[in-house]
Protein backbone atom coordinates (compact mmCIF):
# COMPACT_ATOMS: atom_id res chain seq x y z
CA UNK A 1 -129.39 -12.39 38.38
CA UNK A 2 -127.31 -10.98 35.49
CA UNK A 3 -124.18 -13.50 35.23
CA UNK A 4 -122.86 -15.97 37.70
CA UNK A 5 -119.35 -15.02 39.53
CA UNK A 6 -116.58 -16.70 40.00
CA UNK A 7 -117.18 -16.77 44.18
CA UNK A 8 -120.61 -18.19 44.39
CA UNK A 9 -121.54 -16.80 47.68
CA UNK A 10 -121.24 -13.25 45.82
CA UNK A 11 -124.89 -14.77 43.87
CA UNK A 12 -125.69 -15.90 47.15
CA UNK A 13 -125.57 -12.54 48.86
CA UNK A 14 -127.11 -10.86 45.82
CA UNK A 15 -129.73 -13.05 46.07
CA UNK A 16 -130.86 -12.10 49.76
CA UNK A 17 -130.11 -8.30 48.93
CA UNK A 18 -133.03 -8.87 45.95
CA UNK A 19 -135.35 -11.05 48.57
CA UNK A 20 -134.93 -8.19 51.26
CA UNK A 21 -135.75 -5.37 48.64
CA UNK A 22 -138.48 -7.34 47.51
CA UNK A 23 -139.66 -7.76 50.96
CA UNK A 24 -139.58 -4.02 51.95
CA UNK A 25 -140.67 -2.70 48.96
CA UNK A 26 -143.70 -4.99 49.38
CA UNK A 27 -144.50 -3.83 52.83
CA UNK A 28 -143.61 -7.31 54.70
CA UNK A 29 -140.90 -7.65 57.62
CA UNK A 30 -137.37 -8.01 55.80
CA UNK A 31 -136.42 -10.42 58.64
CA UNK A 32 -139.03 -13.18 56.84
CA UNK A 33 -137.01 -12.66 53.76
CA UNK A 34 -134.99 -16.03 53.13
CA UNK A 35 -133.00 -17.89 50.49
CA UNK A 36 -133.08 -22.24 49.70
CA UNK A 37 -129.25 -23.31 49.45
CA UNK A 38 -128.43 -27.22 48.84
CA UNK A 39 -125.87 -29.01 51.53
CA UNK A 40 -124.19 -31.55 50.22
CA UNK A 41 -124.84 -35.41 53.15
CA UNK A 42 -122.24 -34.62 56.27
CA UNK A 43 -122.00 -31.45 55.67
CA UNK A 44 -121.15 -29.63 58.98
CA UNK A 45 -121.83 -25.52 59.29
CA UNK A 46 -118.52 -23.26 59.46
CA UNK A 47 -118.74 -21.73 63.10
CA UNK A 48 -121.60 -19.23 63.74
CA UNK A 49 -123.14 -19.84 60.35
CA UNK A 50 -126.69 -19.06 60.67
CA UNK A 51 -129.26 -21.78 61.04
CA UNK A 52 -132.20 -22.56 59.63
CA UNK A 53 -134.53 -25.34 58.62
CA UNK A 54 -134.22 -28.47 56.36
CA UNK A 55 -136.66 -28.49 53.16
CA UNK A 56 -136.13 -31.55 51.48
CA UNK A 57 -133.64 -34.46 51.97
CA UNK A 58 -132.78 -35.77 48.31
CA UNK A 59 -132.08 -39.66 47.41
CA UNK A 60 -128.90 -38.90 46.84
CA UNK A 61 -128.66 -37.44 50.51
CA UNK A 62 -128.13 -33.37 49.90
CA UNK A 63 -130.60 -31.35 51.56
CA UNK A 64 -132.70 -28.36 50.86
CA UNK A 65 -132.36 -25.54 53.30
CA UNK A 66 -134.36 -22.09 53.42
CA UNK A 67 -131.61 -19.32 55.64
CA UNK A 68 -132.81 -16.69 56.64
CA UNK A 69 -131.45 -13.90 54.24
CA UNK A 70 -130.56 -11.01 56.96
CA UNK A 71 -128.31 -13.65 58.95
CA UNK A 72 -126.53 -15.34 55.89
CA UNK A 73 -125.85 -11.59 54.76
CA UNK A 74 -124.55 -10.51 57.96
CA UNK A 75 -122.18 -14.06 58.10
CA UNK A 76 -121.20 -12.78 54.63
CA UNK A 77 -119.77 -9.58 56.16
CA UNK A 78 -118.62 -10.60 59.23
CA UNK A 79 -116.51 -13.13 58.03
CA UNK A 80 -115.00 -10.24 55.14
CA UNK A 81 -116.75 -12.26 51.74
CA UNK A 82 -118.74 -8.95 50.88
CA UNK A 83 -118.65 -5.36 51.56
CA UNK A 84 -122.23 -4.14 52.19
CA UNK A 85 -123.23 -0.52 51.14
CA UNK A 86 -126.15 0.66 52.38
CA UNK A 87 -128.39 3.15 50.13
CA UNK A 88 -131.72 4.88 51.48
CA UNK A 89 -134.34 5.92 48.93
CA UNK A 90 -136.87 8.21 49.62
């Protein structure tokens, strides 16, 4: 990633837009692409935020989760935080 934003779910959304290219353009499903965000103890989901599976639990209780990239992307633009264009290369 070039430079961090000031809305840090914009480098969260680049970041599964890179692991989905990189997926593709190495010629495995983009729907095993995923990203690892940390969750900070009691954290609770926001309604229909996608789920996925805990990594690591920390000592100082945050936890490690991998998402898969397509859904968080999709939450992303369903709830209005990015604008997805969509570009086809040949």
């Amino acid at each position: 990633m070039k430079g961090k934003s000031t809305a840090p779910w914009l480098d969260v959304a680049r970041q599964c837009v890179e692991n989905i290219n990189f997926h593709t353009k190495n010629g495995m499903p983009a729907d095993d692409a995923g990203v690892l965000i940390t969750t900070p103890k009691g954290w609770k989901a926001p309604p229909r935020f996608p789920r996925g599976e805990i990594f690591q639990v920390k000592e100082d209780g945050t936890r490690v989760r991998r998402l898969p990239a397509m859904r968080l992307l999709a939450w992303f633009a369903g709830n209005g935080f990015v604008n997805l264009n969509f570009e086809e290369s040949k």
